[in-house]
N, C-alpha and C. Protein backbone atom coordinates (compact mmCIF):
# COMPACT_ATOMS: atom_id res chain seq x y z
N UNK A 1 29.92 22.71 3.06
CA UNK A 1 28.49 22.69 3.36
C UNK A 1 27.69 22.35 2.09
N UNK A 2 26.82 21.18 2.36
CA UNK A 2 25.89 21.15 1.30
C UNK A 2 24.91 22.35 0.59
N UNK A 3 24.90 22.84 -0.79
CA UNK A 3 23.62 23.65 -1.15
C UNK A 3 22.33 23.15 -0.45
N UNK A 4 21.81 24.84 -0.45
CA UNK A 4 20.18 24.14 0.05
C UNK A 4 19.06 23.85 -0.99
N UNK A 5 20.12 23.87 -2.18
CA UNK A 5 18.83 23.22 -3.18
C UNK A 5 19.69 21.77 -2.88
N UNK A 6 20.21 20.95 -2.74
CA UNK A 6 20.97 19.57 -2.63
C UNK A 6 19.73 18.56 -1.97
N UNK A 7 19.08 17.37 -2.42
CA UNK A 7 18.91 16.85 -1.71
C UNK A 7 19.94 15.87 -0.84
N UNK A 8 19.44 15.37 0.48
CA UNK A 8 20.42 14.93 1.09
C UNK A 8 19.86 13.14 1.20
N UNK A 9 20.94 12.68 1.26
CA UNK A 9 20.49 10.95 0.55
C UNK A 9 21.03 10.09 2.08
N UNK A 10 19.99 9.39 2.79
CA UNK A 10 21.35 8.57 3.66
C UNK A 10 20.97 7.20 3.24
N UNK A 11 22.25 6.44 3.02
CA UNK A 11 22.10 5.01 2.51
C UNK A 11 22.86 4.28 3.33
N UNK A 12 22.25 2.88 3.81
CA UNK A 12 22.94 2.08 4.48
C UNK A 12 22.37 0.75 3.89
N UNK A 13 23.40 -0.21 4.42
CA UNK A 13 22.99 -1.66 3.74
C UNK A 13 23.08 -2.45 5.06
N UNK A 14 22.51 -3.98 4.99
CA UNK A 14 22.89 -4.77 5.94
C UNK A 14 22.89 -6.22 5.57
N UNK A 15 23.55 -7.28 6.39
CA UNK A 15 23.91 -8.43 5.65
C UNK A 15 23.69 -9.42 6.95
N UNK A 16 22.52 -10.30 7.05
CA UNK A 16 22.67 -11.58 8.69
C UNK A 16 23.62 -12.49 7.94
N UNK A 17 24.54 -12.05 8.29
CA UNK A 17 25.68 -13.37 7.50
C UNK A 17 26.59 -12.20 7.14
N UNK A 18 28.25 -13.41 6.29
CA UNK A 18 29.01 -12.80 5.28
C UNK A 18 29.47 -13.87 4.37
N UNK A 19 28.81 -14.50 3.45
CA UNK A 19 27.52 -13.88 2.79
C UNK A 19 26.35 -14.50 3.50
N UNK A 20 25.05 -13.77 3.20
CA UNK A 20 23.93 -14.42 3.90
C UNK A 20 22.60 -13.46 3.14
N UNK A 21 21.67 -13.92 3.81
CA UNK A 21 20.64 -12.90 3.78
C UNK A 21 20.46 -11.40 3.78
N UNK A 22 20.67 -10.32 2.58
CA UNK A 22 20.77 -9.09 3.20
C UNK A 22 19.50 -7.87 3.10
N UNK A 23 19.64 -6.41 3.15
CA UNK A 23 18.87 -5.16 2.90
C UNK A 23 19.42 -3.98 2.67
N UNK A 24 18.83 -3.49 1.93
CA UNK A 24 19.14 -1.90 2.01
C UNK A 24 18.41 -1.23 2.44
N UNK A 25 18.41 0.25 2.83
CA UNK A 25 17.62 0.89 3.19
C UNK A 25 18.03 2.70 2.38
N UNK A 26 17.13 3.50 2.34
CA UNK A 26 17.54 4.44 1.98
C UNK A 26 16.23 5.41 2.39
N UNK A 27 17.19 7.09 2.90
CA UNK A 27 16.27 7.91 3.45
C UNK A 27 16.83 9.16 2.38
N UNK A 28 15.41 9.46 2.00
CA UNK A 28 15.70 10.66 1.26
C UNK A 28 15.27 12.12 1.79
N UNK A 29 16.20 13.44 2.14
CA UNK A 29 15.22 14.54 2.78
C UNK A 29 15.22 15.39 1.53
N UNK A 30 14.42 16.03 0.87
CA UNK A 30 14.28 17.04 -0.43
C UNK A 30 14.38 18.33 0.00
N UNK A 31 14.95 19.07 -0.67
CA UNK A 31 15.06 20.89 0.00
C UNK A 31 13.61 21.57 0.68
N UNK A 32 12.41 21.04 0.52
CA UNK A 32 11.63 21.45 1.01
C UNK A 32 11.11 20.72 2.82
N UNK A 33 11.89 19.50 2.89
CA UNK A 33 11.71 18.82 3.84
C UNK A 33 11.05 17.62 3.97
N UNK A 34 10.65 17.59 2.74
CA UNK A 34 9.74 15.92 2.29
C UNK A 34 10.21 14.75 2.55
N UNK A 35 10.13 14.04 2.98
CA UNK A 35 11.11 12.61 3.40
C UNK A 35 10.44 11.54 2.53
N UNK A 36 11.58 10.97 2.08
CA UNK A 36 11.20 9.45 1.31
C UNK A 36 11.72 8.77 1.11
N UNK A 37 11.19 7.18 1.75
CA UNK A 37 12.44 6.20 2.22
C UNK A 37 11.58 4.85 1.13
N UNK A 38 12.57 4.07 0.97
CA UNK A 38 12.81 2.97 0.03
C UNK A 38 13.48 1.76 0.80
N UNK A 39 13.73 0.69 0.75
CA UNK A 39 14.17 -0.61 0.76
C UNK A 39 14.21 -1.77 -0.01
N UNK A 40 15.00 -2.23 0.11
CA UNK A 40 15.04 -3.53 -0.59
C UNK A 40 15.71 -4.88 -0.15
N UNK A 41 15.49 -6.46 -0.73
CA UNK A 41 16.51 -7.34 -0.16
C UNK A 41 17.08 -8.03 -1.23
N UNK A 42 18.00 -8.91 -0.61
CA UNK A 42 18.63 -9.94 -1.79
C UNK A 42 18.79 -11.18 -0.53
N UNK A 43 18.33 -12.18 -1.29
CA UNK A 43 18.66 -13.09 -0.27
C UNK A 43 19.52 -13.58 -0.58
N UNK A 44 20.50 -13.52 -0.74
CA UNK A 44 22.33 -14.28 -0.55
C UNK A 44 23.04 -13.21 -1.03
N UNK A 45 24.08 -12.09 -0.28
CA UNK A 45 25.02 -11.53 -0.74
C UNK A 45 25.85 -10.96 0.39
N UNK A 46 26.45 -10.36 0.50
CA UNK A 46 27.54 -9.57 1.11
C UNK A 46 27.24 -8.16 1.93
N UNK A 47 28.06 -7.62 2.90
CA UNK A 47 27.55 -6.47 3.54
C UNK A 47 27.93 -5.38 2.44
N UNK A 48 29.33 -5.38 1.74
CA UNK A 48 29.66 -4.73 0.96
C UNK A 48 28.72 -4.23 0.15
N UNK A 49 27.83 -5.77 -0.47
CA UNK A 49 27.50 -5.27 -2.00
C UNK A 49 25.99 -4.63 -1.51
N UNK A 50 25.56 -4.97 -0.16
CA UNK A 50 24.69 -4.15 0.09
C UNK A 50 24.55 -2.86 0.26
N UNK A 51 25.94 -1.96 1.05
CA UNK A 51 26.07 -1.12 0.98
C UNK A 51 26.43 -0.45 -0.24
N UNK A 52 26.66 -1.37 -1.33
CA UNK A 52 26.84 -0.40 -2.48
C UNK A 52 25.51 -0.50 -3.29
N UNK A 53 24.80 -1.39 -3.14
CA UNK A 53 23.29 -1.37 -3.58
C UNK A 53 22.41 0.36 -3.06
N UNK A 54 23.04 0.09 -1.36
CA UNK A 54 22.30 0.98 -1.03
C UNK A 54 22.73 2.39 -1.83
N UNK A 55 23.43 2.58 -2.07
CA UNK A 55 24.23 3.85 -2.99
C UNK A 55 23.37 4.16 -3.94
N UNK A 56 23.84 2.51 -4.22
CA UNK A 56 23.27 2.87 -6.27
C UNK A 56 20.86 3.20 -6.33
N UNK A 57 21.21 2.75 -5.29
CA UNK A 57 19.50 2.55 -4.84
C UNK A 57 18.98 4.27 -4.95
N UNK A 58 19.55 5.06 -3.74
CA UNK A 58 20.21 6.34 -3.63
C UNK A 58 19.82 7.21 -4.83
N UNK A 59 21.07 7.50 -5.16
CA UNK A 59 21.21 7.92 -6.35
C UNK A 59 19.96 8.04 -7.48
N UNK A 60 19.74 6.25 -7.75
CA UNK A 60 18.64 6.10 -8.61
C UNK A 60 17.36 6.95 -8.16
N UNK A 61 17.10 7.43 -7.03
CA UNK A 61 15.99 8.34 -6.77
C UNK A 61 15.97 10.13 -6.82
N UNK A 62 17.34 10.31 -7.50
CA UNK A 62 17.70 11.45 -7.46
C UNK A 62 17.64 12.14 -9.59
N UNK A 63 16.75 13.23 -9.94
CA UNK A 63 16.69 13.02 -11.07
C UNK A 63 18.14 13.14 -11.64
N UNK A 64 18.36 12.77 -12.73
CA UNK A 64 19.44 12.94 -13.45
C UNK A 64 19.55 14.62 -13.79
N UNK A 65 20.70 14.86 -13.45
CA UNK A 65 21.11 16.24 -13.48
C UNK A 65 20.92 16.83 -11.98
N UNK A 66 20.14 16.39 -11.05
CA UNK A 66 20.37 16.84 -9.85
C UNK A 66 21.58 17.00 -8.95
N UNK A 67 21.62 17.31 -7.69
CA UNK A 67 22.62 17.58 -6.78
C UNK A 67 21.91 16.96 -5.57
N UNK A 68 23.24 16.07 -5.11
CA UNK A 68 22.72 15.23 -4.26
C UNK A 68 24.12 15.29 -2.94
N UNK A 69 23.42 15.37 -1.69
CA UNK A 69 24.69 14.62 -1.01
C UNK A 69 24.13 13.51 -0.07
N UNK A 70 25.79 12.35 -0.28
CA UNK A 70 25.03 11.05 -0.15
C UNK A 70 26.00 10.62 0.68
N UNK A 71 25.15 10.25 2.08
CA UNK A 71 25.52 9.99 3.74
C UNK A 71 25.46 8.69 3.75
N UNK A 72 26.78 8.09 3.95
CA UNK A 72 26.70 6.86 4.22
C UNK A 72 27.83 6.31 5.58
N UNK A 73 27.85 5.40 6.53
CA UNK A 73 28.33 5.20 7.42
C UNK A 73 29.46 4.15 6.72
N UNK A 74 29.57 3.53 5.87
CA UNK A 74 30.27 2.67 5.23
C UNK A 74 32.02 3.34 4.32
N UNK A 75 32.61 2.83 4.76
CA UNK A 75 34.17 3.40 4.37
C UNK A 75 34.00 2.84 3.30
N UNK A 76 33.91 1.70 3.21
CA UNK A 76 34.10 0.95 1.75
C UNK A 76 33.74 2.27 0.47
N UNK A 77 32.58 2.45 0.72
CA UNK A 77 31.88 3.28 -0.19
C UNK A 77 32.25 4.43 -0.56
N UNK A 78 32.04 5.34 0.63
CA UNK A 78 33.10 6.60 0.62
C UNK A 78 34.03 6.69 0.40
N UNK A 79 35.23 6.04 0.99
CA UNK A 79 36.65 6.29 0.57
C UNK A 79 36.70 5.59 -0.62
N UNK A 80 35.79 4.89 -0.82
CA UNK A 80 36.35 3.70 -2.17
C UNK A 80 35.90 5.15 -3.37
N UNK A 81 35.21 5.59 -2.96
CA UNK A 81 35.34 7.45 -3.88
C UNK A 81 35.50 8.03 -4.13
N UNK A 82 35.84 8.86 -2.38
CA UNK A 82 36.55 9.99 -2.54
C UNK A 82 37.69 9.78 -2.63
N UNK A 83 38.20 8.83 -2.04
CA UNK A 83 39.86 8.53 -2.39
C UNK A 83 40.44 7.60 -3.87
N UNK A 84 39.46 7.13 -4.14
CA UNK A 84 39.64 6.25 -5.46
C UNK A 84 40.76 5.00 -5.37
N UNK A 85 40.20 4.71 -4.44
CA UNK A 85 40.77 3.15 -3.71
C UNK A 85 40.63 2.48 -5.25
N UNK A 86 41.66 1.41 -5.24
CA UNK A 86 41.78 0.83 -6.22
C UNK A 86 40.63 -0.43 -5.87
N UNK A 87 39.97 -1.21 -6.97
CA UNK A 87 38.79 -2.13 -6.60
C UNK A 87 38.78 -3.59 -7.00
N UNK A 88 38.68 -4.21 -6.24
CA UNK A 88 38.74 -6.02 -7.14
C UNK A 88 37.98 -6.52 -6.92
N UNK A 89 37.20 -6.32 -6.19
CA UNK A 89 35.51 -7.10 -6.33
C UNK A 89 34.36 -6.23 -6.45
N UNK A 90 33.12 -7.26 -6.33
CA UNK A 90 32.02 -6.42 -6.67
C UNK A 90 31.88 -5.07 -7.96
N UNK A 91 32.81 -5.62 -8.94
CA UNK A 91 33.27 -4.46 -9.78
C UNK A 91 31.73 -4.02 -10.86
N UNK A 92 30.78 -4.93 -11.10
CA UNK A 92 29.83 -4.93 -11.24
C UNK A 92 28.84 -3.38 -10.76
N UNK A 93 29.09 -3.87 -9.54
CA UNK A 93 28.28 -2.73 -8.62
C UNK A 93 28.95 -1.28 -8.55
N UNK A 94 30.46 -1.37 -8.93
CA UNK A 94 30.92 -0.03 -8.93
C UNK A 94 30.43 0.38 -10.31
N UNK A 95 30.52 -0.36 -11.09
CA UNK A 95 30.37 0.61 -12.21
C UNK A 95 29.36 1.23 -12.24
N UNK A 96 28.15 0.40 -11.69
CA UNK A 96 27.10 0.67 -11.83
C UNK A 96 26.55 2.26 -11.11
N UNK A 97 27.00 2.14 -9.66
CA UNK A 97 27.39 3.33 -8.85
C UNK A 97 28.29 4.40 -9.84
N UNK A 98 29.43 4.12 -10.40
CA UNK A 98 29.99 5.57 -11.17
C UNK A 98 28.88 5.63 -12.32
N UNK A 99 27.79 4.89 -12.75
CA UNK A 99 27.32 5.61 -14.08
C UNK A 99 25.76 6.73 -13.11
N UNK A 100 25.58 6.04 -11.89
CA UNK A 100 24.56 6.85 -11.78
C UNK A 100 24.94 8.52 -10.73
N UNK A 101 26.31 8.13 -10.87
CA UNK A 101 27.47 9.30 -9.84
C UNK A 101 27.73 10.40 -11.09
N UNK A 102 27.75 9.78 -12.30
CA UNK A 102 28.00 10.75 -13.74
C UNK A 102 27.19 11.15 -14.38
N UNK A 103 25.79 11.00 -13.70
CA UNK A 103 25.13 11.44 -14.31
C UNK A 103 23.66 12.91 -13.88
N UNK A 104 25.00 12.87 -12.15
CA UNK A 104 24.03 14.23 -11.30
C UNK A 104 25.45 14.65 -10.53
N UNK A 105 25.24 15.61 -9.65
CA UNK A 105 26.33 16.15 -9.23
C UNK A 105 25.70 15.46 -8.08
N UNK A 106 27.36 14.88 -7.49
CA UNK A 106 27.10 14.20 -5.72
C UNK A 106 28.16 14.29 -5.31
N UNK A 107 27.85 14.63 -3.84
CA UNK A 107 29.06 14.57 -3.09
C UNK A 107 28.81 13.42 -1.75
N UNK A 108 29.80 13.06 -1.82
CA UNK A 108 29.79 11.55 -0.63
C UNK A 108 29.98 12.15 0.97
N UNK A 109 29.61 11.80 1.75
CA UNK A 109 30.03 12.26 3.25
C UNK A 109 29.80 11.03 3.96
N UNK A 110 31.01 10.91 4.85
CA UNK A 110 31.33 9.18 5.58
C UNK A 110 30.28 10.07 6.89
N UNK A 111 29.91 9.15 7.57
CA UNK A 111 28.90 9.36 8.61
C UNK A 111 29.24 8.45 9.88
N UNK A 112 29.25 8.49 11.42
CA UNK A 112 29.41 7.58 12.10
C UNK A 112 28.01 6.59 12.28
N UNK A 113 28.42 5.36 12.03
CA UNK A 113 27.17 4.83 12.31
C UNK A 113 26.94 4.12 13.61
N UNK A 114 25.39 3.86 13.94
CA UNK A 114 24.88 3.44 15.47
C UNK A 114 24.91 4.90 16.04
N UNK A 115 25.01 6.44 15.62
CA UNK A 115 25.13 7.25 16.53
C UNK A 115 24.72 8.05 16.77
N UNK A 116 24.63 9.70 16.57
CA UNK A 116 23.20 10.19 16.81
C UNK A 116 22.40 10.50 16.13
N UNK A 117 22.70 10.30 14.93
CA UNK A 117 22.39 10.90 13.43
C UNK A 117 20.67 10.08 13.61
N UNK A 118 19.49 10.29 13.74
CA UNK A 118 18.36 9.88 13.37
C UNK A 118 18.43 9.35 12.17
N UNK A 119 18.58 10.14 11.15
CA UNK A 119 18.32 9.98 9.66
C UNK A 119 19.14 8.16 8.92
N UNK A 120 20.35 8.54 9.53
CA UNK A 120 21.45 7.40 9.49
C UNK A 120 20.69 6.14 10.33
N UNK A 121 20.12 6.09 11.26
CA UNK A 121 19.46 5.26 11.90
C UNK A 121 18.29 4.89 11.20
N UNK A 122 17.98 5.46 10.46
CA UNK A 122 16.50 4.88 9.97
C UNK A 122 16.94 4.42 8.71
N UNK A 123 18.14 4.47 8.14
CA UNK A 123 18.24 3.59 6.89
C UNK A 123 19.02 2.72 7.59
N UNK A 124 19.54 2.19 8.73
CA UNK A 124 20.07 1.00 8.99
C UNK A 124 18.94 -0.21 9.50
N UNK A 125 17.90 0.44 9.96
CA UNK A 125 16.54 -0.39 10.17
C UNK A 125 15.88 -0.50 9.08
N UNK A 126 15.57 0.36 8.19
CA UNK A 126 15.10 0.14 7.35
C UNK A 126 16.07 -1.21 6.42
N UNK A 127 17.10 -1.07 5.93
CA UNK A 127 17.77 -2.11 5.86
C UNK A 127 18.02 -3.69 6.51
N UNK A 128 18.04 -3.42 7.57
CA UNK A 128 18.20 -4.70 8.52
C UNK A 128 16.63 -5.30 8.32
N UNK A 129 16.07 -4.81 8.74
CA UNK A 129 14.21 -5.23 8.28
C UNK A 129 13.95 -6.26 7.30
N UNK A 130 14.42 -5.32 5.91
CA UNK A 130 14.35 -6.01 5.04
C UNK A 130 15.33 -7.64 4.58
N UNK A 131 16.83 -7.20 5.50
CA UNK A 131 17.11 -8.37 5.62
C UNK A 131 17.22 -9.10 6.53
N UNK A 132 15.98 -9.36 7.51
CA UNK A 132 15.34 -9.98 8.63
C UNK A 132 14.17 -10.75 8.25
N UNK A 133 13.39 -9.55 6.85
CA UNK A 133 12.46 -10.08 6.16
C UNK A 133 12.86 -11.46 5.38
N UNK A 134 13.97 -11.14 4.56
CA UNK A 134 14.23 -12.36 3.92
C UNK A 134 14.63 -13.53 4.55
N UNK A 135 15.35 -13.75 5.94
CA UNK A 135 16.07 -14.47 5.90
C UNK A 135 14.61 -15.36 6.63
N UNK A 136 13.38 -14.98 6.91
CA UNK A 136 12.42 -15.53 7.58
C UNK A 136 11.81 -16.17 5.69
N UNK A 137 12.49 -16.43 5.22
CA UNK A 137 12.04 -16.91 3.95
C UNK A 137 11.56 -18.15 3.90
N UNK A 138 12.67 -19.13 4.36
CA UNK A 138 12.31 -20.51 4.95
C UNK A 138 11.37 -20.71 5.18
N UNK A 139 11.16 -20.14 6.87
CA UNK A 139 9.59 -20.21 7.22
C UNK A 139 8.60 -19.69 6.39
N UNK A 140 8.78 -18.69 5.35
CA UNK A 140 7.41 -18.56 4.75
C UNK A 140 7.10 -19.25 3.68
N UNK A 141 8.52 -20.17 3.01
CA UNK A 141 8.08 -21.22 2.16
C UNK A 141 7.47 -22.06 2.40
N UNK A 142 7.82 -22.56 3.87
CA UNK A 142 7.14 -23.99 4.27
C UNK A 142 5.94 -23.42 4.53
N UNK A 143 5.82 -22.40 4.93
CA UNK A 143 3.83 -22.21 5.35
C UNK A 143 3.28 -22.02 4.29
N UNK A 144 3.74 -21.45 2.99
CA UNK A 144 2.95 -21.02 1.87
C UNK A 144 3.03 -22.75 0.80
N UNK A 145 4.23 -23.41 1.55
CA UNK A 145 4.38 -25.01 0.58
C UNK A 145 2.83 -25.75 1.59
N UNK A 146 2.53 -25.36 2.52
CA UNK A 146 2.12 -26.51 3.68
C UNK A 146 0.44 -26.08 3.46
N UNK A 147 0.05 -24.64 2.53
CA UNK A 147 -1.20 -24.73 2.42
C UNK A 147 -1.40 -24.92 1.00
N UNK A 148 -0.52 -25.00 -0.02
CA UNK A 148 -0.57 -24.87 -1.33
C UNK A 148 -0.80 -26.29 -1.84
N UNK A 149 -0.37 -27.31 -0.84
CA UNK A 149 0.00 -28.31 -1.53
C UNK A 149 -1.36 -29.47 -0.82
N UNK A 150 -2.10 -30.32 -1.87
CA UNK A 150 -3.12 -30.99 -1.11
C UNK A 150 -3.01 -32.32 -0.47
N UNK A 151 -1.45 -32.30 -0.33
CA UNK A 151 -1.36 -33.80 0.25
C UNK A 151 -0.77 -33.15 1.93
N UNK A 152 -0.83 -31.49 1.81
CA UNK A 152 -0.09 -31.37 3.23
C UNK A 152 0.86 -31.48 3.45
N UNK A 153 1.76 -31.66 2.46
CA UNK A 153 3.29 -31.79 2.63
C UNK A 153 3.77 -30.84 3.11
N UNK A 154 4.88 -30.73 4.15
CA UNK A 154 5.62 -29.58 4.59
C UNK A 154 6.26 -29.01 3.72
N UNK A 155 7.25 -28.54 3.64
CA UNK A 155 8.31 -27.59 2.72
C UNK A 155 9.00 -28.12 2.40
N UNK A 156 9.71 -28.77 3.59
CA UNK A 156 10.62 -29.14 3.30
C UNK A 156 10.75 -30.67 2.47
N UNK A 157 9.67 -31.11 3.19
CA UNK A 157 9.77 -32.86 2.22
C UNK A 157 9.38 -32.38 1.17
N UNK A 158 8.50 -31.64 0.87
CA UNK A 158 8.38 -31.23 -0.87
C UNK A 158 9.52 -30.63 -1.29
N UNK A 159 10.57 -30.16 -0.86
CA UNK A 159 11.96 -29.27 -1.49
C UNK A 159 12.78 -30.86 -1.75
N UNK A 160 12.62 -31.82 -0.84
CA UNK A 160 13.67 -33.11 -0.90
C UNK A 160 13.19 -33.50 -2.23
N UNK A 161 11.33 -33.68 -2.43
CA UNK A 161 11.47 -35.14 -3.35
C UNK A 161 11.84 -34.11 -4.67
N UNK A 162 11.58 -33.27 -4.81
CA UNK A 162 11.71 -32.30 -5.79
C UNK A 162 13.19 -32.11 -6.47
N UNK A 163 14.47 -31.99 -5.93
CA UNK A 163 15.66 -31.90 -5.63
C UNK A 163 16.01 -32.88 -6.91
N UNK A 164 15.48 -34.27 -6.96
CA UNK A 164 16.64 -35.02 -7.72
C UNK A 164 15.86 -34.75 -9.22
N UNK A 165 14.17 -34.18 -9.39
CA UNK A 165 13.72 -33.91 -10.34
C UNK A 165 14.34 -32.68 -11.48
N UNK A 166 15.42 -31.66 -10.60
CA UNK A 166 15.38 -30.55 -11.17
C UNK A 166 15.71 -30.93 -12.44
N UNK A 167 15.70 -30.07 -13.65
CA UNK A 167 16.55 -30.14 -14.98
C UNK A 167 17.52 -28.93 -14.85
N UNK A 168 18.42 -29.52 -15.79
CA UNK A 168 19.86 -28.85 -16.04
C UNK A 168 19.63 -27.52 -15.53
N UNK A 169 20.56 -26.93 -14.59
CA UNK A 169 20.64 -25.67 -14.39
C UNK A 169 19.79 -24.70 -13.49
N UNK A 170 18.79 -25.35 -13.30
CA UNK A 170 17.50 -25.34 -12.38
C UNK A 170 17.81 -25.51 -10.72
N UNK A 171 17.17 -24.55 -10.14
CA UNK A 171 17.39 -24.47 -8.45
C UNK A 171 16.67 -24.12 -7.71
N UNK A 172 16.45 -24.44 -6.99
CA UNK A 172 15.06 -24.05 -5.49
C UNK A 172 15.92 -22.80 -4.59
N UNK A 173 15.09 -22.09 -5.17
CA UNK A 173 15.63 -20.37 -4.82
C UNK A 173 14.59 -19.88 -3.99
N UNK A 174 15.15 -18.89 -3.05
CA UNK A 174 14.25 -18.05 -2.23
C UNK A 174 13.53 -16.67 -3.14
N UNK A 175 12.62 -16.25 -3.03
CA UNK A 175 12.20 -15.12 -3.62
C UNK A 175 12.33 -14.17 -2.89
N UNK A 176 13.19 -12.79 -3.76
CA UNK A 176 13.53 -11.68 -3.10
C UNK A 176 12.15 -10.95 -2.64
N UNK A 177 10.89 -11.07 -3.42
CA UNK A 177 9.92 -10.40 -3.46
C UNK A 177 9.29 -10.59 -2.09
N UNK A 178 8.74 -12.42 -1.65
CA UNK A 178 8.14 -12.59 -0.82
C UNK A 178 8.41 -13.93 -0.03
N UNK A 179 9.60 -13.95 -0.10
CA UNK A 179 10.63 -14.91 0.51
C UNK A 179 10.30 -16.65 0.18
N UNK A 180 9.16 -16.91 -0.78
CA UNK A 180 8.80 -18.33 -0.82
C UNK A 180 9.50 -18.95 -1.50
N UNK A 181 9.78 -20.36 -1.64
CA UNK A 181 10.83 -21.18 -2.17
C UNK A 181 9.94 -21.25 -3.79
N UNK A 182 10.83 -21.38 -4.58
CA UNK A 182 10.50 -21.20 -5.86
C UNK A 182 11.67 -22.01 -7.37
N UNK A 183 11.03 -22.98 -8.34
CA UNK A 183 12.39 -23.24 -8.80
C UNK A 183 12.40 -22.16 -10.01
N UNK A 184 13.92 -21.63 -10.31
CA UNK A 184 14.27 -21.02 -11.63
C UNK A 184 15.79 -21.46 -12.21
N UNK A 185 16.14 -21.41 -13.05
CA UNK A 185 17.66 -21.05 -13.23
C UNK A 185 18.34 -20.00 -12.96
N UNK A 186 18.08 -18.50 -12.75
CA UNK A 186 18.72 -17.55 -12.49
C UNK A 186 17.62 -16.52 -11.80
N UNK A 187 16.26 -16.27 -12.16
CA UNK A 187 15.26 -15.48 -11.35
C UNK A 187 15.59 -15.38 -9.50
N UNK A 188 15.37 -14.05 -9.54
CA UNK A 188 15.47 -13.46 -8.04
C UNK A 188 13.80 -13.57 -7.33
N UNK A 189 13.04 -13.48 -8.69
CA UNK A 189 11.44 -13.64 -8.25
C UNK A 189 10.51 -14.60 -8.44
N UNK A 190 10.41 -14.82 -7.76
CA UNK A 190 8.94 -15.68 -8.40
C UNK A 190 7.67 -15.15 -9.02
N UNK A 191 7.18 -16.19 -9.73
CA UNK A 191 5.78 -15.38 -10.81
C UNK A 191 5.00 -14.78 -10.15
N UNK A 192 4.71 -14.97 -8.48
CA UNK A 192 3.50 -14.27 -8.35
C UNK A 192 3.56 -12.68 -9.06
N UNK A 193 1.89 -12.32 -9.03
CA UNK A 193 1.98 -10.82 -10.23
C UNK A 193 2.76 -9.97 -9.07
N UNK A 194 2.45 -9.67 -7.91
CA UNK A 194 3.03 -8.87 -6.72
C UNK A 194 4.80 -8.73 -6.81
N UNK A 195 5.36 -10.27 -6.98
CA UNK A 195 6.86 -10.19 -7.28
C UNK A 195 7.74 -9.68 -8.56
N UNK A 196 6.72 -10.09 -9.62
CA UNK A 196 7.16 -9.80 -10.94
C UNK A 196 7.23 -8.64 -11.02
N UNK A 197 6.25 -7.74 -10.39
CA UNK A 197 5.92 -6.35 -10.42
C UNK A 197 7.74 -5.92 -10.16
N UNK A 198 7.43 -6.07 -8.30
CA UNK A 198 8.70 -5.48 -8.20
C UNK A 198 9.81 -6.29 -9.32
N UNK A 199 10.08 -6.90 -9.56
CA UNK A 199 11.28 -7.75 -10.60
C UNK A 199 11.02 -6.57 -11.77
N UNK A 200 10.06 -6.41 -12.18
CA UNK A 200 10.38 -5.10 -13.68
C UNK A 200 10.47 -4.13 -13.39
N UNK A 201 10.41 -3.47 -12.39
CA UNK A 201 10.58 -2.22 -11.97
C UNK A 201 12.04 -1.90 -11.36
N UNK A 202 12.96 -3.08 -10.88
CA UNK A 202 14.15 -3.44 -10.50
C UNK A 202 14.58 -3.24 -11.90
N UNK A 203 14.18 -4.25 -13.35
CA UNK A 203 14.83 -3.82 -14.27
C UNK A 203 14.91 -2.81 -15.04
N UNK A 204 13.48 -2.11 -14.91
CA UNK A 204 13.53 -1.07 -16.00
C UNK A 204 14.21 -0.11 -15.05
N UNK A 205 14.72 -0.26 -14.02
CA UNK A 205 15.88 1.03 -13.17
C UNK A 205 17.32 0.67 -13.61
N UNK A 206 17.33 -0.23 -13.54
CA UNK A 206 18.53 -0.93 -14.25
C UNK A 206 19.32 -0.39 -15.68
């Protein structure tokens, strides 16, 4: 049985694709009963690395030195823990998960998911949302390319003539922030101040 000083964490991830468009979601209940939920997306990755996002997401809202137990419907995650499954991908994301696992007391609990658990249900919507949000990215490039631009160009013919212009290393990326097409070499965001925001606040958790 969990302590009743423990907060209780439920994390789920989701992915339209494998790989594709994904979300996390995360529900937090605090010993007093306070609820506080979070999300996030990535537009191109895996169900896996979502569900381990959603972990590390988790966690990150729990202070350091706390006690946490953290509900997730995902085997990968759990057993990849409690049992200490040996790991060959996404090794990135584990580590990242054991430094914020070493640095509060947590205990993992596998959960059935789709089932009656409310709590478990609202971080799988909350998740899916967000990666429903992104994958409608397309469409919000071309509407945000189709008023931005004064010749009226759609999105997409502006993404074509654009294409053979890029320089070295350079790519027409979706923005995690607000799904519009954007070029960078490696950025998840685009400049607007709204995206950048979230983009430093992603890193300074980091």
């Amino acid at each position: 049985m969990p302590s009743s000083h423990a907060l209780i964490a439920y994390a789920d991830g989701s992915c339209l694709g494998n790989p594709g468009p994904g979300g996390w979601g995360v529900v937090i209940i605090k010993p007093g009963g306070e609820r506080e939920e979070s999300s996030g997306a990535d537009p191109e990755t895996t169900n896996n690395r979502m569900e381990l996002t959603a972990a590390i997401e988790a966690l990150r809202r729990v202070e350091p030195g706390g006690s946490v137990v953290l509900r997730s419907d995902s085997e990968y995650v759990v057993k990849g823990i409690n049992e200490n499954r040996k790991r060959k991908v996404n090794l990135e994301l584990w580590s990242r998960l054991d430094a914020e696992i070493a640095a509060r007391r947590v205990s993992f609990e596998w959960v059935r998911g789709h089932a009656a658990d409310p709590l478990n249900a609202r971080a799988d919507e909350l998740a899916r949302s967000e990666a429903e949000r992104i994958a409608s990215g397309d469409r919000a490039g071309r509407k945000s390319a189709r008023h931005a631009d004064p010749a009226g160009r759609p999105g997409d013919e502006a993404v074509r003539e654009l294409e053979p212009l890029l320089r070295e290393g350079e790519t027409i990326r979706v923005c995690a922030g607000c799904g519009a097409k954007f070029v960078a070499k490696r950025a998840l965001y685009c400049t607007q101040v709204r995206c950048q925001l979230q983009a430093r606040r992603v890193t300074e958790a980091d």
